[in-house]
Structures are given as C-alpha cells and as structure tokens.
C-alpha atoms as a PDB file:
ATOM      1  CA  UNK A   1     -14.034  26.745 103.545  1.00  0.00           C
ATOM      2  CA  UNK A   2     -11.448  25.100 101.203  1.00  0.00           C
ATOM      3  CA  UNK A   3      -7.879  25.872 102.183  1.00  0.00           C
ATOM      4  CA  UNK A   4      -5.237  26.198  99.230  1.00  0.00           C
ATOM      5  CA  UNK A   5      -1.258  25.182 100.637  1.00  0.00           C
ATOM      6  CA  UNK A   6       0.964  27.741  99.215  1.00  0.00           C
ATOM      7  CA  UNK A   7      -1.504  29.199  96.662  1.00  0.00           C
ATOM      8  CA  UNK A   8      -2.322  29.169  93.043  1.00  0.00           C
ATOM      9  CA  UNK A   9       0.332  27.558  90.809  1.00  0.00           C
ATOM     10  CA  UNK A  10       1.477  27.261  87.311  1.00  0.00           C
ATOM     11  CA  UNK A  11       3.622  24.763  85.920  1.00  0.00           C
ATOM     12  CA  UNK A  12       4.388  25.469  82.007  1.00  0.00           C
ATOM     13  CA  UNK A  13       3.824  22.070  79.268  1.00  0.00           C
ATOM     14  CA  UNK A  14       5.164  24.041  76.248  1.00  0.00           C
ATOM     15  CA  UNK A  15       5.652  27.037  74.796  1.00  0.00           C
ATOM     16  CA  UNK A  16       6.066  27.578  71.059  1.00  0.00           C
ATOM     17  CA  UNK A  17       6.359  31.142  68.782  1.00  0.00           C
ATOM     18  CA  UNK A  18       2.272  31.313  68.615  1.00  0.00           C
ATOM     19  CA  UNK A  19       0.967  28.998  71.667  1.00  0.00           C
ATOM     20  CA  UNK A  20       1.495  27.679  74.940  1.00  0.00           C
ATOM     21  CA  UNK A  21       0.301  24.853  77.378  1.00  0.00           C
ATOM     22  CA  UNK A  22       0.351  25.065  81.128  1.00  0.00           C
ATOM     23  CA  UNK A  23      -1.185  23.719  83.973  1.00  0.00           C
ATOM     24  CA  UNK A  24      -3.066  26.151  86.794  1.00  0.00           C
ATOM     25  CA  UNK A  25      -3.492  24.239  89.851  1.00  0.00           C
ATOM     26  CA  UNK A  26      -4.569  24.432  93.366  1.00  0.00           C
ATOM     27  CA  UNK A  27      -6.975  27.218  92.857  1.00  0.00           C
ATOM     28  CA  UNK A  28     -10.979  27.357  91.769  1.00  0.00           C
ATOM     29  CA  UNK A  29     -12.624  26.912  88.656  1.00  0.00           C
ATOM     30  CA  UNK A  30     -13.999  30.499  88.695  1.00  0.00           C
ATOM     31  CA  UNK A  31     -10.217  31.883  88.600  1.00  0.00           C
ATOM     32  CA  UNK A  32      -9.370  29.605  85.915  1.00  0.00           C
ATOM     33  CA  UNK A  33     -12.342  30.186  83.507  1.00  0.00           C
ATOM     34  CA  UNK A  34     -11.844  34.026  84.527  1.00  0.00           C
ATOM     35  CA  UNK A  35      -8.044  34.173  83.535  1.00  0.00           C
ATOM     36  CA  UNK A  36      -9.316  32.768  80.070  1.00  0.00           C
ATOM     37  CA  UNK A  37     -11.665  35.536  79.543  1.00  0.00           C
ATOM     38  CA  UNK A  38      -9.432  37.707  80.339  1.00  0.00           C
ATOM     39  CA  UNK A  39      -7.135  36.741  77.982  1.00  0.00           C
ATOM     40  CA  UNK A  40      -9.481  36.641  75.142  1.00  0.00           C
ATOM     41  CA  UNK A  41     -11.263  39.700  75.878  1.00  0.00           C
ATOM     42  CA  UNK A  42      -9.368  42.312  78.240  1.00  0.00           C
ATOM     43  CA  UNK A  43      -5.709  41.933  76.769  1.00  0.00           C
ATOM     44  CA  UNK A  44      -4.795  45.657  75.111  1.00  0.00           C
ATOM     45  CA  UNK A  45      -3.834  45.257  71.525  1.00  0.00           C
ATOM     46  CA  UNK A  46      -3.476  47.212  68.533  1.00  0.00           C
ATOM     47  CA  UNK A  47      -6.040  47.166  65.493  1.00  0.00           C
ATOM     48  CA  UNK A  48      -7.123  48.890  63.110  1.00  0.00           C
ATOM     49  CA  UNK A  49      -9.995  51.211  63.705  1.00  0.00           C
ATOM     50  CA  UNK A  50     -10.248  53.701  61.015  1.00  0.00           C
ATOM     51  CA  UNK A  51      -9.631  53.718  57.650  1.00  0.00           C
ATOM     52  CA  UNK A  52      -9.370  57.103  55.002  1.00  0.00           C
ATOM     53  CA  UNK A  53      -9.932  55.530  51.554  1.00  0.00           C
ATOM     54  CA  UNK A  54      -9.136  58.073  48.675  1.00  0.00           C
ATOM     55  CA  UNK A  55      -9.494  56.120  45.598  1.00  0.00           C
ATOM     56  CA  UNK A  56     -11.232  52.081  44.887  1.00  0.00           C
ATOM     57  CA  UNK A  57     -11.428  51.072  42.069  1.00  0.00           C
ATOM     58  CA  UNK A  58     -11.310  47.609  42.624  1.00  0.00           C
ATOM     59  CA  UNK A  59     -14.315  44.663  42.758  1.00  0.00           C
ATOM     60  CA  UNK A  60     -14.630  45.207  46.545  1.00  0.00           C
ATOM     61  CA  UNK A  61     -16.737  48.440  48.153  1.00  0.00           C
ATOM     62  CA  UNK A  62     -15.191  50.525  50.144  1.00  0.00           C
ATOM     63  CA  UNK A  63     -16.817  49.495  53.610  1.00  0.00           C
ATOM     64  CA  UNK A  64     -16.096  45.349  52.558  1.00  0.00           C
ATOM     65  CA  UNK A  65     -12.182  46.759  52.313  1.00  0.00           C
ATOM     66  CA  UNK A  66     -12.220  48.463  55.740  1.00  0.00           C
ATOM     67  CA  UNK A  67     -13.749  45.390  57.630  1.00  0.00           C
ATOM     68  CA  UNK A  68     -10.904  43.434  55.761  1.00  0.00           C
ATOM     69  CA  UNK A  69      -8.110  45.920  57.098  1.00  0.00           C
ATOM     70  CA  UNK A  70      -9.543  45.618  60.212  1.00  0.00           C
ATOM     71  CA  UNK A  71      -9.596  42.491  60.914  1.00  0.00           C
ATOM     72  CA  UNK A  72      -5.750  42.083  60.466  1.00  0.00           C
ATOM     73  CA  UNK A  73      -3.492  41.022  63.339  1.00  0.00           C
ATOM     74  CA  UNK A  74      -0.704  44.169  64.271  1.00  0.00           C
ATOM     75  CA  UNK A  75       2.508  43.632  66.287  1.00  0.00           C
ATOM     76  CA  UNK A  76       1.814  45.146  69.606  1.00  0.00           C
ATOM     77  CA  UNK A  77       4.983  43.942  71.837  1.00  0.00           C
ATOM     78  CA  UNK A  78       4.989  47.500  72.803  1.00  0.00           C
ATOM     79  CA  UNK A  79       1.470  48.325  73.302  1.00  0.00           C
ATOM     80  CA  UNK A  80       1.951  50.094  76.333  1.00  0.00           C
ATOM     81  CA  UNK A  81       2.954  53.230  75.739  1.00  0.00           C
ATOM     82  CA  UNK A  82      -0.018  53.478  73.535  1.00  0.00           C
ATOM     83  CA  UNK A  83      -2.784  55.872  75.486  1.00  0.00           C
ATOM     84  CA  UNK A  84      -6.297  54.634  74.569  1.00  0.00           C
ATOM     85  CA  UNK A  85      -8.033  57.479  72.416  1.00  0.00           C
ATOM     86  CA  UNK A  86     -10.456  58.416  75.079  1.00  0.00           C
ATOM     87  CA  UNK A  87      -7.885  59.372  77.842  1.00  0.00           C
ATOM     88  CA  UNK A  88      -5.780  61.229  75.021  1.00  0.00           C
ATOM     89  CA  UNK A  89      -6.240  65.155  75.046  1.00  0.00           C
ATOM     90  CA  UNK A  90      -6.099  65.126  71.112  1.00  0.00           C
ATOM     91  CA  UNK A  91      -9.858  65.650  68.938  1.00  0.00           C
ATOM     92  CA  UNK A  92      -9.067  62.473  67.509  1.00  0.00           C
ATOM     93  CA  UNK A  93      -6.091  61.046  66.489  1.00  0.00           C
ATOM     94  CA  UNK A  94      -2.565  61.845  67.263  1.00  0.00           C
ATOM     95  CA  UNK A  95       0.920  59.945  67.786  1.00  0.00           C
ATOM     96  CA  UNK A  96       0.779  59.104  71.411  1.00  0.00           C
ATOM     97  CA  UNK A  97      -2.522  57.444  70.529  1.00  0.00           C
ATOM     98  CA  UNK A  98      -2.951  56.200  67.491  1.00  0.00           C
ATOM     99  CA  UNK A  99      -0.040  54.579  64.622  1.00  0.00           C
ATOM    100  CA  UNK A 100      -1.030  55.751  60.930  1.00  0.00           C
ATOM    101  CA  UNK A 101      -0.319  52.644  57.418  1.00  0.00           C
ATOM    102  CA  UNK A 102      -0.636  53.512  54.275  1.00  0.00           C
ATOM    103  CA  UNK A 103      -1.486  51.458  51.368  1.00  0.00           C
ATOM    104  CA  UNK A 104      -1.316  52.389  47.123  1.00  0.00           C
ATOM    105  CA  UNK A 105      -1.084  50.039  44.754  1.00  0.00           C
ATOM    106  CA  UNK A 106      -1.913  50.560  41.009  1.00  0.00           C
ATOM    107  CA  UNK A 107      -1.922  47.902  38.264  1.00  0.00           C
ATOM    108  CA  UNK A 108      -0.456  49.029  35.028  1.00  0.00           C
ATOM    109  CA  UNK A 109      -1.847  47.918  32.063  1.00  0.00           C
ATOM    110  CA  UNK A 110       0.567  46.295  29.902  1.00  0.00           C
ATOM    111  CA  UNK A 111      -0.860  46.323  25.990  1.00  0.00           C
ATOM    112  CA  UNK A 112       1.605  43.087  24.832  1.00  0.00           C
ATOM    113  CA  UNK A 113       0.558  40.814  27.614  1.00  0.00           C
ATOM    114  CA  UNK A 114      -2.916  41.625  27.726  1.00  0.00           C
ATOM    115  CA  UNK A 115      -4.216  38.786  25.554  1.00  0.00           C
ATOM    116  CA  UNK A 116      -1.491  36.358  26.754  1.00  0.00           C
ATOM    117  CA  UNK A 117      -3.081  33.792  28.544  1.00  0.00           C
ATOM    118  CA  UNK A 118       0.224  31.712  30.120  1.00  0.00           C
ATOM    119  CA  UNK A 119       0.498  35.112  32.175  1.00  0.00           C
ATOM    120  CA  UNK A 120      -1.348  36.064  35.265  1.00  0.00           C
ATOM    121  CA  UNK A 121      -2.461  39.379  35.570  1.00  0.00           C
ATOM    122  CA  UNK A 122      -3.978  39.343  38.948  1.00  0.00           C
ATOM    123  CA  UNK A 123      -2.147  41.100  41.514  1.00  0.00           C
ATOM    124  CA  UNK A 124      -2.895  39.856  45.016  1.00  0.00           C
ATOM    125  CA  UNK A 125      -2.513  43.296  47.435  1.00  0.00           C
ATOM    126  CA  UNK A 126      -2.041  41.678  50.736  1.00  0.00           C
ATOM    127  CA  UNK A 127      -0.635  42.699  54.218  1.00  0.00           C
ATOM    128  CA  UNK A 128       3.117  43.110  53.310  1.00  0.00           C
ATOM    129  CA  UNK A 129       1.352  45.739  51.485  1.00  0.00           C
ATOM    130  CA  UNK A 130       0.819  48.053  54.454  1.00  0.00           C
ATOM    131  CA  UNK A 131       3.275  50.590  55.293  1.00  0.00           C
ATOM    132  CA  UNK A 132       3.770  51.852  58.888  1.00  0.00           C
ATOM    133  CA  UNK A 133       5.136  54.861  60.445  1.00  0.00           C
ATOM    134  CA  UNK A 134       5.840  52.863  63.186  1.00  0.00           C
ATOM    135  CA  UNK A 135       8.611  49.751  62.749  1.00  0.00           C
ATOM    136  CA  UNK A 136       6.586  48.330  66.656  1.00  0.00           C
ATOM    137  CA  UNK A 137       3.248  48.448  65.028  1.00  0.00           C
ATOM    138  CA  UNK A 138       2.830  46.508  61.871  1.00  0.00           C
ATOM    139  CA  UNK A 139       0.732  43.595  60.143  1.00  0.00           C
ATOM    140  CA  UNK A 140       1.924  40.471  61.460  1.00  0.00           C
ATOM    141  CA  UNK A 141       3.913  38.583  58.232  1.00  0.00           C
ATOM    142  CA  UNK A 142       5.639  35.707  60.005  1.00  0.00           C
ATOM    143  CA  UNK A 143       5.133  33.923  56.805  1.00  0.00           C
ATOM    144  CA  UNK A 144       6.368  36.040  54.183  1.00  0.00           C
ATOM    145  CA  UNK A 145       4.959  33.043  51.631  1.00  0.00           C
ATOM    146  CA  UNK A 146       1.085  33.500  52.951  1.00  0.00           C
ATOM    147  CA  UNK A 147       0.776  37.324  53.917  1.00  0.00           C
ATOM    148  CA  UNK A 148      -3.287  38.096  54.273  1.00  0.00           C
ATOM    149  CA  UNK A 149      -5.227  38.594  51.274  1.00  0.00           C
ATOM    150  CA  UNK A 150      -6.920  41.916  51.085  1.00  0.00           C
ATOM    151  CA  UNK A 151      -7.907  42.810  47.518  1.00  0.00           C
ATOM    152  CA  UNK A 152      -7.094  41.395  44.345  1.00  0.00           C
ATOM    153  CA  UNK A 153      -6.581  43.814  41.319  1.00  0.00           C
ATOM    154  CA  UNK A 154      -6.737  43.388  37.601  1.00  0.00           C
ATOM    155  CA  UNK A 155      -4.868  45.946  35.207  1.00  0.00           C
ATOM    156  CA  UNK A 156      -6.296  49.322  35.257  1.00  0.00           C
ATOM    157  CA  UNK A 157      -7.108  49.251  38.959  1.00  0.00           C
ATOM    158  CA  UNK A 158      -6.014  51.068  41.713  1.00  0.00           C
ATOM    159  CA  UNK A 159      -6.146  51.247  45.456  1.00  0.00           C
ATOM    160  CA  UNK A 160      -4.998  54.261  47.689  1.00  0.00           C
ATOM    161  CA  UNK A 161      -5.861  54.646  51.499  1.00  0.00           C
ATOM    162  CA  UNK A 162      -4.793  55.413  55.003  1.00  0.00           C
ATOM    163  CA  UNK A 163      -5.326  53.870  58.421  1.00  0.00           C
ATOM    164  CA  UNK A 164      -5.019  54.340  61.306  1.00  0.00           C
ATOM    165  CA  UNK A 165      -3.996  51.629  64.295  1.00  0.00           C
ATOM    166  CA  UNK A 166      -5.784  52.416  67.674  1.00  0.00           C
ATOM    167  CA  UNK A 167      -5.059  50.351  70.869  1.00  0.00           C
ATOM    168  CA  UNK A 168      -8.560  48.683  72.984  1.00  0.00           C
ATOM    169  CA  UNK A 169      -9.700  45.669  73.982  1.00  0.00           C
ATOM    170  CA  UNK A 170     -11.993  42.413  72.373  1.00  0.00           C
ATOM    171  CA  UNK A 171     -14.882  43.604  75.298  1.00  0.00           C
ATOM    172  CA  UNK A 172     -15.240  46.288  72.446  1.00  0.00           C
ATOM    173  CA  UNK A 173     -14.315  44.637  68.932  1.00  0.00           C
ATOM    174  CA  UNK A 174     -12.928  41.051  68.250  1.00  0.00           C
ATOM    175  CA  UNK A 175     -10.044  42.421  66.159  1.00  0.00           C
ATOM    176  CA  UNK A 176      -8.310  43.665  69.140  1.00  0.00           C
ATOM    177  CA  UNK A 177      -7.873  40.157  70.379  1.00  0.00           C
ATOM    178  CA  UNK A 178      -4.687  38.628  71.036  1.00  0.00           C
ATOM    179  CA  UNK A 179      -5.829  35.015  70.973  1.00  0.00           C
ATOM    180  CA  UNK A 180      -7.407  32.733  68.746  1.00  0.00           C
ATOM    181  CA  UNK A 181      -8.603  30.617  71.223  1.00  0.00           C
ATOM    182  CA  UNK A 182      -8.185  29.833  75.109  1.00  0.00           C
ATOM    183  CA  UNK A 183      -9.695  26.657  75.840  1.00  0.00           C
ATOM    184  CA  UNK A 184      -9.129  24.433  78.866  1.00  0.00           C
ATOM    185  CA  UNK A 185      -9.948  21.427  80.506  1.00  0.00           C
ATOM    186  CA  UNK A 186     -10.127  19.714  84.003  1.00  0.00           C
ATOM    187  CA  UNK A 187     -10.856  16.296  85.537  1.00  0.00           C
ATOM    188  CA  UNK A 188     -10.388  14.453  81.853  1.00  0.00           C
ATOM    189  CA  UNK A 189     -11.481  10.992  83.512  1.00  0.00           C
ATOM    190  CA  UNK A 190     -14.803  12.616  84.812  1.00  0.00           C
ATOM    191  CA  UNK A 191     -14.515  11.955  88.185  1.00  0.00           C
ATOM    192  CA  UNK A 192     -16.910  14.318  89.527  1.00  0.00           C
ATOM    193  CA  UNK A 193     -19.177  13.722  86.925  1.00  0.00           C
ATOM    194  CA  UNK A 194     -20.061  17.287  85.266  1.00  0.00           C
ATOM    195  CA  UNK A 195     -20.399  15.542  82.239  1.00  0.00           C
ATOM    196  CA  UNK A 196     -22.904  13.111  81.130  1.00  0.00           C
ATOM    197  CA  UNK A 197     -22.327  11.048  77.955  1.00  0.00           C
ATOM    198  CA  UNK A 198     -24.818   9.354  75.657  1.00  0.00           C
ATOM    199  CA  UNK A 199     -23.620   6.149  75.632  1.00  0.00           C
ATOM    200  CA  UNK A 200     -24.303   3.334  72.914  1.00  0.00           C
ATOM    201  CA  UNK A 201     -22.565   0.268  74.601  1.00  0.00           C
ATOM    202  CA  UNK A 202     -19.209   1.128  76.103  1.00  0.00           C
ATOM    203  CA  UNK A 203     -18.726   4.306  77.662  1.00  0.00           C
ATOM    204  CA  UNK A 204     -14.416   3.542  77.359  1.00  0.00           C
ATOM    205  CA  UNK A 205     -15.150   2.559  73.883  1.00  0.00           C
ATOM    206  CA  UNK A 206     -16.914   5.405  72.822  1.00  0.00           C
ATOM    207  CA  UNK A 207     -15.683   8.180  75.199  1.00  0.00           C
ATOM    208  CA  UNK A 208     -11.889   8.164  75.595  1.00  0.00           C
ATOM    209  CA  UNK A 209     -10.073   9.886  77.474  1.00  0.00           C
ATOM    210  CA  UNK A 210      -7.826  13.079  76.782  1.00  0.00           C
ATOM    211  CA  UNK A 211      -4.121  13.482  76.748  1.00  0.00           C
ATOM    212  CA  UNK A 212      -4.285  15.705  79.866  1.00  0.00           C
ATOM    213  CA  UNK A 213      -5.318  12.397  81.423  1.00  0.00           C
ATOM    214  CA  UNK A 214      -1.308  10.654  81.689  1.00  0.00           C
ATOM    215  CA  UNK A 215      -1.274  13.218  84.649  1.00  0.00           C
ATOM    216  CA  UNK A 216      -3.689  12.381  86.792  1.00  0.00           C
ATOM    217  CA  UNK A 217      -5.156   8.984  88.866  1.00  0.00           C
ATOM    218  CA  UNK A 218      -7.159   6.864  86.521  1.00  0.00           C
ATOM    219  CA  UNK A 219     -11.007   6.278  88.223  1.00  0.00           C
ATOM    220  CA  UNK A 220     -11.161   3.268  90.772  1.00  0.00           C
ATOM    221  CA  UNK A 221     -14.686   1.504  90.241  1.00  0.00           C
ATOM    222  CA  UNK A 222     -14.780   0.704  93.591  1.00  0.00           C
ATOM    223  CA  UNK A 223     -14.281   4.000  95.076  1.00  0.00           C
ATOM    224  CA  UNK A 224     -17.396   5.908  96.427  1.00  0.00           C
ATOM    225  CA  UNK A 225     -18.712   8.996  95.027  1.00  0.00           C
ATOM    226  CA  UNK A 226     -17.027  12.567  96.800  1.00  0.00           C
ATOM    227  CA  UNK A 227     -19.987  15.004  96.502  1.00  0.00           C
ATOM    228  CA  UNK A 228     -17.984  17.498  98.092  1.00  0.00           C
ATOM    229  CA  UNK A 229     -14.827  17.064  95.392  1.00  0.00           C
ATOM    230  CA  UNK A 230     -14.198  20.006  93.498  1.00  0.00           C
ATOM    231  CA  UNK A 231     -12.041  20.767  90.315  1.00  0.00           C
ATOM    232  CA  UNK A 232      -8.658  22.049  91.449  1.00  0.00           C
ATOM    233  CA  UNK A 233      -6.283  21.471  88.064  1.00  0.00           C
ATOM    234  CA  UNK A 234      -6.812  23.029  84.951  1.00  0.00           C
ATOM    235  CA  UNK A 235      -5.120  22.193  81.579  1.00  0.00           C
ATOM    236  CA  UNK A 236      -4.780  25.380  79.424  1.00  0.00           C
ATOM    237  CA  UNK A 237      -4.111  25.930  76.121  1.00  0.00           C
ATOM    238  CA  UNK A 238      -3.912  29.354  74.001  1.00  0.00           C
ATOM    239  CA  UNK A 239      -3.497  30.221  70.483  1.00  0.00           C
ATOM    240  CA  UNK A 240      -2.176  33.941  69.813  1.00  0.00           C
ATOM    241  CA  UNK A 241      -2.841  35.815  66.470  1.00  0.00           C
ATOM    242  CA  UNK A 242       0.547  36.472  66.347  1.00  0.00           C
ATOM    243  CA  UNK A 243       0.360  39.660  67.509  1.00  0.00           C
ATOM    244  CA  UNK A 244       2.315  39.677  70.863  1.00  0.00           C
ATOM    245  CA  UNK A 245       4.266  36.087  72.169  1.00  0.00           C
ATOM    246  CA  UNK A 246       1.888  33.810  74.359  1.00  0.00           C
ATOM    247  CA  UNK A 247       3.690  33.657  77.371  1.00  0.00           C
ATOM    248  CA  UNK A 248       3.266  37.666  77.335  1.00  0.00           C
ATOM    249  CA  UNK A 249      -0.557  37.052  77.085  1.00  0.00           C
ATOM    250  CA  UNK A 250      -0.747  35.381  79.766  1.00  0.00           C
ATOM    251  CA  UNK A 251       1.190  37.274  82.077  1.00  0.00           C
ATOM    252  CA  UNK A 252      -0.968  40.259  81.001  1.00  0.00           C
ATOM    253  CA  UNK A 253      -3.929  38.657  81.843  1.00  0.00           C
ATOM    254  CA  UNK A 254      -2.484  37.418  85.306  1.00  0.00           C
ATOM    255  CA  UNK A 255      -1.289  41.028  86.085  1.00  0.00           C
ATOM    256  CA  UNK A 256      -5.005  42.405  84.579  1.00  0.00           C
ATOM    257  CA  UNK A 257      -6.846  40.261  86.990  1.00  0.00           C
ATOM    258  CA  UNK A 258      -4.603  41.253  90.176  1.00  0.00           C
ATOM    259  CA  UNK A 259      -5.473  44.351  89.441  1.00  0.00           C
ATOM    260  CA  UNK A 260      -9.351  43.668  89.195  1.00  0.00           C
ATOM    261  CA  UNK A 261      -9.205  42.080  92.627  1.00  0.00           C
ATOM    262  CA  UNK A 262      -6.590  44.519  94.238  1.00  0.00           C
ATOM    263  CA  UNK A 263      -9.298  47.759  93.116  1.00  0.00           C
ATOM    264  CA  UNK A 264     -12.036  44.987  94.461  1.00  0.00           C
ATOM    265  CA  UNK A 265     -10.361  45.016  98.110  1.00  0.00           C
ATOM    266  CA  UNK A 266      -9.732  48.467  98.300  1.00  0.00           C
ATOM    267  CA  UNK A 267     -13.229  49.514  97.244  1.00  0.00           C
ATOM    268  CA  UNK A 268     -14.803  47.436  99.932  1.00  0.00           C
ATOM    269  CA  UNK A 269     -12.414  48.144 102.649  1.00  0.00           C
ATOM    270  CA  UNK A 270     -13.714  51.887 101.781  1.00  0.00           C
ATOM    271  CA  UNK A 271     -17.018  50.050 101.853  1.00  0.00           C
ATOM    272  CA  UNK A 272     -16.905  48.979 105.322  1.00  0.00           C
ATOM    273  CA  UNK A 273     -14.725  51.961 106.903  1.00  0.00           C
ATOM    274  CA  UNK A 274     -18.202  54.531 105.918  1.00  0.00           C
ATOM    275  CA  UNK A 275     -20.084  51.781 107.634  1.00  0.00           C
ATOM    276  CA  UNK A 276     -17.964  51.841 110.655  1.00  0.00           C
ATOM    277  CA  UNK A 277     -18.396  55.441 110.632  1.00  0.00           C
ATOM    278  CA  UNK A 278     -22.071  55.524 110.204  1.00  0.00           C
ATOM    279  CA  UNK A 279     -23.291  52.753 112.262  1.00  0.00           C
ATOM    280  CA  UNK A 280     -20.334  52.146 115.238  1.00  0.00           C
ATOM    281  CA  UNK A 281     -19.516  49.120 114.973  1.00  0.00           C
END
C-alpha cells in the first residue's frame, strides 16, 4: 500500500483572468484525471436552455438561432443560489430557477443609402445584444471589440425573442461547461515508460521534452528500470469560457469531489453496519 506524507498538495504556476497552471502532487493518477472531469463536466453553470422566438426574419431558421444562443458563455459567479429546475416547485420556469434575456433588433431600411455601395448595410446582432433581467447572469463580453456573432441582418429584417438561462451541468449539455479545456501531464521525461514513440533516428531529436520538465530529475541511462514507480505529480492546465474565474473552477471541482467521496464513506459505513446486524460479526 503506497503511503502519501501529509497528503495531496497543490502548488499554483499561474493564474491569469481566463486560465490557470498548478501542480497536484503526492496523490494518484485516478484523483488527478478525476478532478479534471470534474471540472469539465460536473461544475454548475448557467446556459441557455430555452428560447421563445416571436418573429425571424432573418437568413438563419429558427432552431440554427437557438443552438447559436445556446451555445453562448453566461456569467455565473453567483450560480449558487440558482435551484436546478427539477428540484424547483414551479411548472417550469420561475425566478429562483431560471434568469429570462431578451433580444429585438430591426434593420430600418434607409431609401438614400440603399444603392450606396461605400456603406455597409449589414448589421452584425451579437451578444452585447442580449438583455438580462439579471446584472449576475449575462453573456460574457470581456472584449467589447469581438462580442459573439449571432445573426447578421440586412435592411428590412427583424429579430425578436426571449430566453431563458437555466443552471446544470456539461454531464447533460456541453454549453453548461465552464472550461474549454483541462488537460494535464505527468512524468514529461517518460520515466516509467507509458508512452512509446515511433522513432526515426534519435528519440531526443525527435521527441523533446516539455516545459513541465525544468521541474523534475532528467533520466539517468544507467539507472535500472522501477516497475513498481508510479506517477505522483501532475501538471494542470485549464482554460475557462469566461464564465466564472479559474481558480473558482477549481475549487468547485475540489469541493464537488469531497463531496462524492464523503456520500461514498457514509453509504458504505451504512453498508457494513446492516451487515453487522445481519450476520454478527
């Protein structure tokens, strides 16, 4: 049985406004590839879900529109006191489960610049577009110069329909999400050999090493193979749609998994009491 001094730790590389690099150490691989599932897939967030369109008249159909809407990132610092439709008593949408945007834009048609062709007559409806009854919940427009693109109109067109945000999970639809990506690496020199290259020549030549690699031992030739070394230092890296900060993510999905193995041990203490009780021992 391995022993781990002290624990699982976490020492943090960097943290910027939409990702963050730290290190997860002394613990298993299974813990650290579970923490990144977590984290892509069982992180609340709020999305999109349903959309009321009253009037399209644009190139787009009306189900291409909603997938659109759908798949754009909302603020959700304050997700939690969102209740998840199914354990609200409403029939199916209300306040303390749900956050309603709006969106109408029409494109006048102006007669004297029609056959002008120095001016452009496209209007671009994007996600500053979106209007929110609540200031917490709202697209995420960091960059006010490259909102996301949801329609574009010509003159004569219109648009006109309602939304409403829901809070869930990716296990149920990608656009609820925080992440872009988790990805993460361990033993960048190969030292237990889980990875087997196709090599030309020169494995050094054609394989090199990672930056993770400045903190740890380089190989020594000479030294004999452990077949009973395993992986204890993980390099991750996350990506966040912008919609909550990473270092929040992560702490989530730390608390999420706790949680997991905290209803784990009670269950099977439960377990094992009705087993004392039936069998006596």
């Amino acid at each position: 049985m391995d022993i781990y001094n002290g624990g699982p730790e976490v020492s943090i590389r960097s943290i910027k406004k939409d990702s963050m690099k730290f290190v997860l150490s002394n613990t298993d691989l299974s813990v650290a590839n579970a923490l990144r599932r977590i984290m892509i897939a069982e992180v609340p967030t709020m999305a999109i879900d349903m959309v009321e369109i009253e009037t399209n008249s644009t190139v787009l159909t009306d189900e291409y529109i909603a997938h659109r809407l759908g798949m754009i990132p909302l603020t959700s610092y304050d997700v939690d006191r969102i209740q998840y439709t199914r354990d609200c008593t409403c029939t199916l949408y209300c306040p303390n489960c749900s956050v309603e945007l709006t969106l109408h834009v029409k494109v006048n048609v102006d007669y004297d610049d029609m056959n002008d062709p120095t001016i452009d007559k496209t209007r671009q409806v994007t996600s500053l577009d979106l209007i929110s009854s609540d200031e917490s919940v709202k697209p995420v427009s960091d960059d006010k110069a490259h909102p996301i693109l949801i329609v574009k109109m010509r003159p004569g067109q219109e648009i006109k329909l309602k939304c409403v945000a829901k809070k869930g999970v990716a296990k149920e639809h990608a656009k609820w999400s925080p992440v872009y990506g988790v990805a993460f690496e361990y033993d960048p020199y190969n030292k237990l050999r889980h990875s087997h290259y196709w090599i030309e020549e020169d494995e050094k030549l054609e394989w090199g090493v990672s930056a993770n690699a400045v903190e740890e031992t380089p190989v020594d030739p000479n030294e004999p193979f452990d077949f009973n070394a395993k992986p204890d230092r993980f390099y991750i890296e996350l990506e966040t749609s912008g919609c909550m900060k990473p270092e929040e993510v992560a702490l989530r999905a730390m608390t999420i998994m706790q949680d997991k193995l905290g209803g784990l041990q009670i269950k099977l203490d439960d377990e094992f009491k009705e087993d004392t009780q039936r069998w006596g021992y």
